[in-house]
C-alpha atoms as a PDB file:
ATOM      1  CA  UNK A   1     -17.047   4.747  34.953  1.00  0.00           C
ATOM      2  CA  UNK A   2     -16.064   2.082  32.528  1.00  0.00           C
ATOM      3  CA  UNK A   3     -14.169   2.706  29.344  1.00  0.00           C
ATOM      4  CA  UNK A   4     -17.457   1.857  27.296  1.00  0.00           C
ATOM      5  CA  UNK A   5     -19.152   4.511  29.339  1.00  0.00           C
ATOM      6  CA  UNK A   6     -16.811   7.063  28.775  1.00  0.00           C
ATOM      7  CA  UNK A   7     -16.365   6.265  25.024  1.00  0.00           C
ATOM      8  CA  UNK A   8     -20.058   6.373  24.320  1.00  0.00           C
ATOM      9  CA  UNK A   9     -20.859   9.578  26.865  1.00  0.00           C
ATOM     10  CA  UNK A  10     -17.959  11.601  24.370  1.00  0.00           C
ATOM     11  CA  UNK A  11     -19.527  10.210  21.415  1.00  0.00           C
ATOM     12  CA  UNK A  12     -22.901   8.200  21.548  1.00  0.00           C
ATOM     13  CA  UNK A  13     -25.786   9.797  19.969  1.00  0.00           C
ATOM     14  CA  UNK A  14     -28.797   7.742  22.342  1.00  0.00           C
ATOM     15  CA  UNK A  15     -31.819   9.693  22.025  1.00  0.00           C
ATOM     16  CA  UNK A  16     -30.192  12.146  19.338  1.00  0.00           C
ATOM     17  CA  UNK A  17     -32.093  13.073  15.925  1.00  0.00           C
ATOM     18  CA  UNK A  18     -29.493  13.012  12.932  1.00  0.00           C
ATOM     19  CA  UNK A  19     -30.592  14.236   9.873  1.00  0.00           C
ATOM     20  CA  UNK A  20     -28.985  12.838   6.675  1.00  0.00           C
ATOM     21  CA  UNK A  21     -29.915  14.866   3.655  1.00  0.00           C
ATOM     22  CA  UNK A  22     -28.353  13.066   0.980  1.00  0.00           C
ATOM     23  CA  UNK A  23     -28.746  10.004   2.846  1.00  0.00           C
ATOM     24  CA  UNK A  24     -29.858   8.337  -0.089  1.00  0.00           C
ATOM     25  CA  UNK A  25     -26.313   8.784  -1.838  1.00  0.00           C
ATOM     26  CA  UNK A  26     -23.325   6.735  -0.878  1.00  0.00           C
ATOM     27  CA  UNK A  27     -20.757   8.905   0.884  1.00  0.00           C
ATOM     28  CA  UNK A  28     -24.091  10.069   3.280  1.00  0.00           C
ATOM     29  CA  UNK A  29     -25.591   6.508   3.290  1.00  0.00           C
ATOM     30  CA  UNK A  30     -22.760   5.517   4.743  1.00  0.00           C
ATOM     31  CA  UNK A  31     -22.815   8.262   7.282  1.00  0.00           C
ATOM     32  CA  UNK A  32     -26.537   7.130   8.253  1.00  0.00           C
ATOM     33  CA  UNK A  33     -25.564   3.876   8.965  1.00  0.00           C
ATOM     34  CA  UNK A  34     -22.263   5.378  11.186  1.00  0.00           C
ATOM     35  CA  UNK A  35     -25.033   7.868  13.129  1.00  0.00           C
ATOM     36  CA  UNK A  36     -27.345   4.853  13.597  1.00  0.00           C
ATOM     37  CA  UNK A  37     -24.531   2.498  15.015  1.00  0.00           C
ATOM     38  CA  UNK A  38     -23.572   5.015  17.472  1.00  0.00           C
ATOM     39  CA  UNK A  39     -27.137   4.748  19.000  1.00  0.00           C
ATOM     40  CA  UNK A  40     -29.137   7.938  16.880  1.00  0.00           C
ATOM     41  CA  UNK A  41     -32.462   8.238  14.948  1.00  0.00           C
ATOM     42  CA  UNK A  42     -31.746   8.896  11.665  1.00  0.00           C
ATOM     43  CA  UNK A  43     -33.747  10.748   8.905  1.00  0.00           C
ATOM     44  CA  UNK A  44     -32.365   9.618   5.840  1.00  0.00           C
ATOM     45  CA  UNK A  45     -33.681  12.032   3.617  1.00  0.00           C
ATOM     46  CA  UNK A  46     -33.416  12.642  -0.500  1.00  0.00           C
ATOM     47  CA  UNK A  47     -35.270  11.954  -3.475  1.00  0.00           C
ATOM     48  CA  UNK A  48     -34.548   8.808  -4.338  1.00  0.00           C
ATOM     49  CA  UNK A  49     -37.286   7.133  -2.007  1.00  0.00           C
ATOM     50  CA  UNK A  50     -36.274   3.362  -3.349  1.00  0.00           C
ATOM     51  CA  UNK A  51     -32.565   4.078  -2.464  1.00  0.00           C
ATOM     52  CA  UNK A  52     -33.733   5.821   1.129  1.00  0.00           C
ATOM     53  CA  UNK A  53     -35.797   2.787   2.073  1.00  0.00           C
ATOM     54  CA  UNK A  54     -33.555   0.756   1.066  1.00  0.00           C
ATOM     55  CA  UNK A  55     -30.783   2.192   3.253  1.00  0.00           C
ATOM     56  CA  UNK A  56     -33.271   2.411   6.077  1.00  0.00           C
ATOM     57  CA  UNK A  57     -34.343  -1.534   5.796  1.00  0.00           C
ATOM     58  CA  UNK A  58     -30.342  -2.043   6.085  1.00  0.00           C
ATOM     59  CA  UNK A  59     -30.087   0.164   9.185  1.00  0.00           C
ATOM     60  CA  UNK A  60     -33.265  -1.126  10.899  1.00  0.00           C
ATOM     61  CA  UNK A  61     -31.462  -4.992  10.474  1.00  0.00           C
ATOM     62  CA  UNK A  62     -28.556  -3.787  11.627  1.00  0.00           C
ATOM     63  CA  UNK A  63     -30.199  -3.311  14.987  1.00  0.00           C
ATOM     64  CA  UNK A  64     -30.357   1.018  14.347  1.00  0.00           C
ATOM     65  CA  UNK A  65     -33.371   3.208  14.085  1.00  0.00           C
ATOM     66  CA  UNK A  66     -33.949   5.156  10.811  1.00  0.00           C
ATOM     67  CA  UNK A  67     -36.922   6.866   8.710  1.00  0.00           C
ATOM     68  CA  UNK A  68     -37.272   8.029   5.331  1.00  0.00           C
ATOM     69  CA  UNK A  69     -38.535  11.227   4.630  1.00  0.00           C
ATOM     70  CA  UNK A  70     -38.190  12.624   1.199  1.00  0.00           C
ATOM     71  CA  UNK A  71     -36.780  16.503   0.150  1.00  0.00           C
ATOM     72  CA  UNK A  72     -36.250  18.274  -2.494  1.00  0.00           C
ATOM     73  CA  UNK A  73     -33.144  20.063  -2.065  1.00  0.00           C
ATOM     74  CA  UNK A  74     -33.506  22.875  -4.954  1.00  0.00           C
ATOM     75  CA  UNK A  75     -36.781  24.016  -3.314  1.00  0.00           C
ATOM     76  CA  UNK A  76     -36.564  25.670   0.083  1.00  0.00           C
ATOM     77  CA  UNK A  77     -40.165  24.552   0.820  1.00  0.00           C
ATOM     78  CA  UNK A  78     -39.244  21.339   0.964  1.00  0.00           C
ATOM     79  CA  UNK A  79     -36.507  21.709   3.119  1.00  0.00           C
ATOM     80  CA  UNK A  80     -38.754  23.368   5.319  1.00  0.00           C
ATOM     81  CA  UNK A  81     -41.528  20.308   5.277  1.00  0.00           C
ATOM     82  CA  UNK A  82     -38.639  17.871   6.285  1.00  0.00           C
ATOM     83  CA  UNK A  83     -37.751  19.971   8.888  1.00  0.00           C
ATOM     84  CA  UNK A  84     -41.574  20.473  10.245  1.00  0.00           C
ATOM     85  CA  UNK A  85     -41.955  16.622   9.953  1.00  0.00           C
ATOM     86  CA  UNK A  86     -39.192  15.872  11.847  1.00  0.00           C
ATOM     87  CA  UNK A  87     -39.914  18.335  14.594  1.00  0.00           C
ATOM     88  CA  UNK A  88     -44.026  16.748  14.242  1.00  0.00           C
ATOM     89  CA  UNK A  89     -42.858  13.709  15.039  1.00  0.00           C
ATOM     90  CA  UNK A  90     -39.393  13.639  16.875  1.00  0.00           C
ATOM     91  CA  UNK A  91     -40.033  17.103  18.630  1.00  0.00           C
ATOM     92  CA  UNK A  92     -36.111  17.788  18.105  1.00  0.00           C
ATOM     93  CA  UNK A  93     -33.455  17.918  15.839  1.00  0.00           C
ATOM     94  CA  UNK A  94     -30.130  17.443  17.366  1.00  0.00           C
ATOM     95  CA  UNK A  95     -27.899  17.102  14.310  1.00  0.00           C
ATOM     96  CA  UNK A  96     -28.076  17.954  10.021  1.00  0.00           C
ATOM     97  CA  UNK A  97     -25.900  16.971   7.638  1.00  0.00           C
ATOM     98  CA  UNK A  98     -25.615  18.402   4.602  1.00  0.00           C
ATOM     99  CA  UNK A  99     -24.531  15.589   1.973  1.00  0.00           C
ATOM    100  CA  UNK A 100     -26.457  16.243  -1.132  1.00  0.00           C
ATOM    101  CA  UNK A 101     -24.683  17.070  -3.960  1.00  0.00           C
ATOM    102  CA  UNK A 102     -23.855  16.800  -8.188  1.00  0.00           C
ATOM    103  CA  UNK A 103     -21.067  17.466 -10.261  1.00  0.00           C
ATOM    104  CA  UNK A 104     -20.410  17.634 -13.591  1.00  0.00           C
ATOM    105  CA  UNK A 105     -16.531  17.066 -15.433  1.00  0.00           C
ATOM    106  CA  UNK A 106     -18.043  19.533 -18.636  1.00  0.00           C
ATOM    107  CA  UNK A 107     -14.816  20.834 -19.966  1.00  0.00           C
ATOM    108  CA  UNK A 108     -14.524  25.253 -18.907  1.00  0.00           C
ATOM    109  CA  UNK A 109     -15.131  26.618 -22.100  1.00  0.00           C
ATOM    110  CA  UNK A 110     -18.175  24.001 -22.598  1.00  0.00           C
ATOM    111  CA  UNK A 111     -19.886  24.955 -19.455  1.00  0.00           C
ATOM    112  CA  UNK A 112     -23.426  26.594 -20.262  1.00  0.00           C
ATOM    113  CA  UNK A 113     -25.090  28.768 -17.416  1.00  0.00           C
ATOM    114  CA  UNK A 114     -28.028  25.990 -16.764  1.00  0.00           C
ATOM    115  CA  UNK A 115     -25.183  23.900 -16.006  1.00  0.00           C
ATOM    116  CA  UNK A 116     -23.410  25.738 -13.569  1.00  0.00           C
ATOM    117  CA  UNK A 117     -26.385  27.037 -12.091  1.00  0.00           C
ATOM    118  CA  UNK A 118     -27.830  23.563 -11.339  1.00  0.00           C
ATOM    119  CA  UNK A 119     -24.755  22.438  -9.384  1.00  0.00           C
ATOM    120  CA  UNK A 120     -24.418  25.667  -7.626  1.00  0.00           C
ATOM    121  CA  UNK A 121     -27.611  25.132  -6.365  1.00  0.00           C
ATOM    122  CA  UNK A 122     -27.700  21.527  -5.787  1.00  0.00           C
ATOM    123  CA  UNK A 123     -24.681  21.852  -3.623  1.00  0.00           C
ATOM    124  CA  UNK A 124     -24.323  25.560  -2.255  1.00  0.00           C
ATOM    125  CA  UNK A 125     -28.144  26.661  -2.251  1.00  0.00           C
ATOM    126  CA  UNK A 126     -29.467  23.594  -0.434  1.00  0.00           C
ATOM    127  CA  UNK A 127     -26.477  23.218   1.501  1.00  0.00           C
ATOM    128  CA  UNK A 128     -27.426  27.134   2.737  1.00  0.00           C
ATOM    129  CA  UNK A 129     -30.934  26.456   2.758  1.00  0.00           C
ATOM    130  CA  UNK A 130     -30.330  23.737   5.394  1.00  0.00           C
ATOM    131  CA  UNK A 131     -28.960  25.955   7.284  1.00  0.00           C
ATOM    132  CA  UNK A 132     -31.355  28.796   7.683  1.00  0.00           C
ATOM    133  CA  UNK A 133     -33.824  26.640   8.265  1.00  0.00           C
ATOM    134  CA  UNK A 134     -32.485  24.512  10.538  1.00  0.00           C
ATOM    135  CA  UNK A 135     -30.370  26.462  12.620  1.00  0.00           C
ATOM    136  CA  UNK A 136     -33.349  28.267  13.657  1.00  0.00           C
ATOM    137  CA  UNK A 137     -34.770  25.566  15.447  1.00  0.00           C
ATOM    138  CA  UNK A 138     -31.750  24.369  16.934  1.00  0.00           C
ATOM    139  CA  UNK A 139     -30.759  28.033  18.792  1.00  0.00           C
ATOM    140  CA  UNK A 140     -33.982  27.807  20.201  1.00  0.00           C
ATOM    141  CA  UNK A 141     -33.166  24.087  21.679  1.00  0.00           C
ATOM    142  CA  UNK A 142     -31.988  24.071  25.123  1.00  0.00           C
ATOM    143  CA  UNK A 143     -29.682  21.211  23.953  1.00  0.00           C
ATOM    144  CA  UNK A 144     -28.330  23.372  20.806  1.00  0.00           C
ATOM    145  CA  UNK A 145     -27.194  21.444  17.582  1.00  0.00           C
ATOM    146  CA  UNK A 146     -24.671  20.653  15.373  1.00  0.00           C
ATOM    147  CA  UNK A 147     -24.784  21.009  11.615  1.00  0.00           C
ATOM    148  CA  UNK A 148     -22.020  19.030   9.589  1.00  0.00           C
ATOM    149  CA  UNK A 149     -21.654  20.398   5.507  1.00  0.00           C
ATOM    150  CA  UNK A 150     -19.959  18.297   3.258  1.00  0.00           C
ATOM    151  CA  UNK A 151     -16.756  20.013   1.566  1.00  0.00           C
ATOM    152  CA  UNK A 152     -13.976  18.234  -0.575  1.00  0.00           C
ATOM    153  CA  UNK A 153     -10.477  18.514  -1.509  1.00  0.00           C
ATOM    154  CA  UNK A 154     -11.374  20.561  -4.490  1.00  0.00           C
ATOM    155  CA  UNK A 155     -12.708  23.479  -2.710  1.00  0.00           C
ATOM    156  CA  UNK A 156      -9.082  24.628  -2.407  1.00  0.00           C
ATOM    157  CA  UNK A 157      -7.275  22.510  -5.422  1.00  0.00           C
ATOM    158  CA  UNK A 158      -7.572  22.768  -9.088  1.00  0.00           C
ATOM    159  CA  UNK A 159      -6.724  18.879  -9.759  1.00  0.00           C
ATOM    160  CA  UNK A 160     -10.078  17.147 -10.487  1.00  0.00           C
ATOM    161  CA  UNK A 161     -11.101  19.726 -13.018  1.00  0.00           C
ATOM    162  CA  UNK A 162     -14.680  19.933 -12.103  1.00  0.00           C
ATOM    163  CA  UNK A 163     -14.774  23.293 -12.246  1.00  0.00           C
ATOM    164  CA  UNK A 164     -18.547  24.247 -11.526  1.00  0.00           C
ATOM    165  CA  UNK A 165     -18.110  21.839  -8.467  1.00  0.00           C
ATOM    166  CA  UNK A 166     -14.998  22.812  -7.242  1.00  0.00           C
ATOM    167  CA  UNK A 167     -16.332  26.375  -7.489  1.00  0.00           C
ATOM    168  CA  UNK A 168     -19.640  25.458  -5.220  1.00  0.00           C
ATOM    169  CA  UNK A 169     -17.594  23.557  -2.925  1.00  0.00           C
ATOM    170  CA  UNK A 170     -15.364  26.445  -2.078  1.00  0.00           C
ATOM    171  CA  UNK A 171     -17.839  28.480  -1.673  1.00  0.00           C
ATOM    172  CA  UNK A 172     -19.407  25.761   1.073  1.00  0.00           C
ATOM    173  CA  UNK A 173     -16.316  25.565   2.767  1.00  0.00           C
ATOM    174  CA  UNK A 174     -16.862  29.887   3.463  1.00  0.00           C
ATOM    175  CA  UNK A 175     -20.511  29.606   4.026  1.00  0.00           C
ATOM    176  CA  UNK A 176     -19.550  27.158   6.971  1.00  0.00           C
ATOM    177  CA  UNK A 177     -17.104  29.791   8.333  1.00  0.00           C
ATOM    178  CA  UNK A 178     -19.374  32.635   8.293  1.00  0.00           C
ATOM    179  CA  UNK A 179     -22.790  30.739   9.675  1.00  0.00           C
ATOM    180  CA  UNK A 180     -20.372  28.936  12.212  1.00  0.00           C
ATOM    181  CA  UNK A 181     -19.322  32.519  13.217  1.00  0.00           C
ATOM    182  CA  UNK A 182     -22.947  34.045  13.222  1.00  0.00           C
ATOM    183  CA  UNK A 183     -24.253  30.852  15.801  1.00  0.00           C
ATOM    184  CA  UNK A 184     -21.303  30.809  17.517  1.00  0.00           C
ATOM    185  CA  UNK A 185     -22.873  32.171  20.701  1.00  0.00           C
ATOM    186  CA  UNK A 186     -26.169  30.551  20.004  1.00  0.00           C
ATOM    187  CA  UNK A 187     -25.843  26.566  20.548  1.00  0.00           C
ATOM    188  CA  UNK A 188     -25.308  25.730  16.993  1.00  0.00           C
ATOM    189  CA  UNK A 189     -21.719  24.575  15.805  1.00  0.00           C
ATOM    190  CA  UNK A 190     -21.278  24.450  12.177  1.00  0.00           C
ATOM    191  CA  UNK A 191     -18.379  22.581  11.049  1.00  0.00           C
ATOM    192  CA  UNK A 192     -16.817  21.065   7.192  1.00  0.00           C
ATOM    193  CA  UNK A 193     -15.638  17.555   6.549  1.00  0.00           C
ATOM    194  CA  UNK A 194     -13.509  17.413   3.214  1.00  0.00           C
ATOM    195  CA  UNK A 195     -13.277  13.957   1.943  1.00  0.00           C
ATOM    196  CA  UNK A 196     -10.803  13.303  -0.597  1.00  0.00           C
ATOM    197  CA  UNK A 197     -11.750  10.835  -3.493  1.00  0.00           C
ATOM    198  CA  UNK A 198     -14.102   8.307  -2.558  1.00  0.00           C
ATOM    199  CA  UNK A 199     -16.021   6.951  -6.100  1.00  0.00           C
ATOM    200  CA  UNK A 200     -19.889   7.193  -5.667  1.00  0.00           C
ATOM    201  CA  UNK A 201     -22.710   7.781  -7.952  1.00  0.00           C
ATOM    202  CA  UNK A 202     -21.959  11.661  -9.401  1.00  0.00           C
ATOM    203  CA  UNK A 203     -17.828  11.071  -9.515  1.00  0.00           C
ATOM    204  CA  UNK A 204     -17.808   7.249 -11.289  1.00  0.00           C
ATOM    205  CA  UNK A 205     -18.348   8.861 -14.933  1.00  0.00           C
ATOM    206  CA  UNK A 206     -15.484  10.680 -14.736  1.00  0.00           C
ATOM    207  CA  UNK A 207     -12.740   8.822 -13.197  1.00  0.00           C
ATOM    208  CA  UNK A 208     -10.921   7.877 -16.369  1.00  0.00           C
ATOM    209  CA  UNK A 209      -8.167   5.831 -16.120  1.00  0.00           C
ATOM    210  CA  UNK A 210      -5.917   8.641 -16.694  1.00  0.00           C
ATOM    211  CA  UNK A 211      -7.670  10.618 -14.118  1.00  0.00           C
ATOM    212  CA  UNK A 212      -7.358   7.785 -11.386  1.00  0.00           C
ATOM    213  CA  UNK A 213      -3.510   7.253 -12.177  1.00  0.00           C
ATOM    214  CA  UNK A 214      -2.927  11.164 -11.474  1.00  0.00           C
ATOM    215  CA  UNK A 215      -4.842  11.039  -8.285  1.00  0.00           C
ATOM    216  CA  UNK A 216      -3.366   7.950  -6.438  1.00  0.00           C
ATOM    217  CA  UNK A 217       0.350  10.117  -7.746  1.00  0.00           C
ATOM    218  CA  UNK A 218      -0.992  12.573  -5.352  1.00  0.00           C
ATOM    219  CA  UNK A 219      -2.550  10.567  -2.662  1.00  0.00           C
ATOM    220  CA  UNK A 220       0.286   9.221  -0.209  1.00  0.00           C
ATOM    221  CA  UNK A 221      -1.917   6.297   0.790  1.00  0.00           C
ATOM    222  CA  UNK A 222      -2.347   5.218  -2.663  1.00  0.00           C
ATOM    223  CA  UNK A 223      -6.345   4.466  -2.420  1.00  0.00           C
ATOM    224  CA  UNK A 224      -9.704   5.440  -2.730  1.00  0.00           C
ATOM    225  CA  UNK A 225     -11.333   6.405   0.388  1.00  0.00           C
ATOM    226  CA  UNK A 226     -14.433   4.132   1.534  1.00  0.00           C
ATOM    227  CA  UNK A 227     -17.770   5.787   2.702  1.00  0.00           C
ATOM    228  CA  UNK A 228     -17.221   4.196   6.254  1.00  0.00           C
ATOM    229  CA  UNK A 229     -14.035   6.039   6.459  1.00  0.00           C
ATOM    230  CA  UNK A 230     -15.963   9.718   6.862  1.00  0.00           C
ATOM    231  CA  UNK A 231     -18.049   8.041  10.076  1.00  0.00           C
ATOM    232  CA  UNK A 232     -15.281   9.024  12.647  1.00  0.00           C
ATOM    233  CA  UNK A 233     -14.541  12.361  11.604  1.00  0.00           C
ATOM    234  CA  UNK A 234     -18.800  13.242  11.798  1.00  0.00           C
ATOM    235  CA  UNK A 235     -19.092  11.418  14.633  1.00  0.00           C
ATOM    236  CA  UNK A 236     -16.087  13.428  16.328  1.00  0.00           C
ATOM    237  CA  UNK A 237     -17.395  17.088  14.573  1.00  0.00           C
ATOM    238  CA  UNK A 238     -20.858  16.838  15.550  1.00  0.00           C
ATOM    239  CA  UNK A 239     -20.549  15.320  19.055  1.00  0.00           C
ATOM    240  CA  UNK A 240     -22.716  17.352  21.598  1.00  0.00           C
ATOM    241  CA  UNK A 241     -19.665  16.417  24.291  1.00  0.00           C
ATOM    242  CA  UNK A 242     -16.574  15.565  22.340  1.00  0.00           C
ATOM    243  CA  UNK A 243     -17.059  18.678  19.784  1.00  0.00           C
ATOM    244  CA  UNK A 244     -18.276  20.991  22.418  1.00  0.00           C
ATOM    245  CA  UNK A 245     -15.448  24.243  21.507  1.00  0.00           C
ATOM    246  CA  UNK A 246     -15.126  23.024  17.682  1.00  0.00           C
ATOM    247  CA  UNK A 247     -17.102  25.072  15.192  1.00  0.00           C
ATOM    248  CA  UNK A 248     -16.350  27.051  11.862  1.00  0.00           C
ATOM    249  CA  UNK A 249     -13.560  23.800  11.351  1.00  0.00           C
ATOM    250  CA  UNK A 250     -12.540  22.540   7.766  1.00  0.00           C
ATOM    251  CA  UNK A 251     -11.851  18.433   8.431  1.00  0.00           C
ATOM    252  CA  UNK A 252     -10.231  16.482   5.598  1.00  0.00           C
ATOM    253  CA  UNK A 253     -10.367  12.763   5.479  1.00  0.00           C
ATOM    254  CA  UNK A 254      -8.371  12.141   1.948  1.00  0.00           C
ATOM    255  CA  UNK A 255      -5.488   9.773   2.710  1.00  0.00           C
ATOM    256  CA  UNK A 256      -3.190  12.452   2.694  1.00  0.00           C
ATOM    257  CA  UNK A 257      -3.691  14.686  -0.319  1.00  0.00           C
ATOM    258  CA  UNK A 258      -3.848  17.802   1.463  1.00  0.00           C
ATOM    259  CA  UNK A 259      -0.960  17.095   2.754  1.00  0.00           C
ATOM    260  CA  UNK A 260       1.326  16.476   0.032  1.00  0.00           C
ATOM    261  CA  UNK A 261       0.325  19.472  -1.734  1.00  0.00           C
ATOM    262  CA  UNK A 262       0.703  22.083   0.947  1.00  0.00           C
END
């Protein structure tokens, strides 16, 4: 067996169905294009249908296979549609990420209930919806699957000051835990990835320079992250063969904050 061999049998995805929901964002458009690279179908799925075909014209001439298929992620029937249409026309579902997501820098005492409510369930409700629905199919899969949910730095610290997201992303990184512990013995992993600050679309608005300055203080590699940057930690969590004992894990990819707070 050559090296090639061996590197793609750990972590290729040939003949694998990832889906991306959020795919139409930046931090999981990126991820699309990483799963299609390494050889899988990918759903890029979201509401934005202009952004998802655009992202899967960009895959497709990259040499990768993609599809757009749109969701709604605050209504469970939707999630459920994407889900059928996938199985309709792939007949599996090896792999779902869970990237969508909103936030909000409202100051605490500012924060009105329709607020909070609508990040709570942009990012914790769909992100549990996901997986009810499809962990179901996959334990019934003789192949299993692998469901990745999309954490973040904040989930534990109080430095970005987002507090409804923060909030929702803590409670992610616990939903994981406990639906990673209830599949456990049912072919479904369920694992976390943590980025630390990588600008896209939701987080630009409020990445003052102040902000920015007291971030890179805390970040020992003195950067933003880039979206390609979060490929190899996926591709390593939700690997069928390289990821085969790993489930209920939190993974942060954050040039080092964790690290120089704890």
């Amino acid at each position: 067996m050559s090296s090639s061999e061996y590197v793609q049998g750990l972590f290729g995805f040939q003949d694998q169905v990832i889906v991306v929901i959020g795919g139409t964002g930046v931090l999981g458009g990126g991820l699309s294009d990483g799963f299609a690279a390494a050889g899988g179908q990918v759903v890029v799925s979201g509401r934005n249908e202009t952004k998802g075909l655009e992202r899967v014209a960009a895959i497709e001439q990259a040499g990768g296979k993609a599809q757009f298929i749109a969701v709604d992620v605050f209504e469970k029937s939707s999630i459920e549609q994407l889900c059928q249409q996938v199985l309709e026309q792939y007949g599996q579902v090896d792999v779902l990420i869970n990237c969508a997501g909103m936030n909000a820098a409202t100051p605490f005492e500012e924060i009105e209930g329709d607020e909070w409510d609508q990040i709570m369930a942009g990012n914790l409700r769909a992100t549990q919806y996901g997986c009810q629905i499809f962990a179901a199919v996959m334990r019934e899969q003789s192949g299993g699957g692998s469901i990745l949910n999309i954490g973040s730095v904040t989930a534990h610290l109080p430095l970005s000051g987002v507090f409804a997201y923060s909030a929702s992303k803590a409670a992610v990184v616990n939903l994981t835990k406990n639906v990673a512990r209830e599949y456990a013995t049912r072919g479904v992993r369920v694992n976390v990835l943590c980025p630390g600050f990588f600008p896209a679309e939701q987080n630009r608005k409020i990445l003052r320079p102040e902000r920015v300055e007291k971030i890179m203080t805390q970040t020992p590699m003195d950067r933003f992250g880039e979206p390609q940057e979060l490929v190899g930690a996926a591709l390593l969590l939700c690997s069928r063969n390289a990821a085969s004992f790993i489930t209920g894990a939190e993974f942060y990819v954050d040039g080092g904050f964790t690290a120089n707070r704890f």
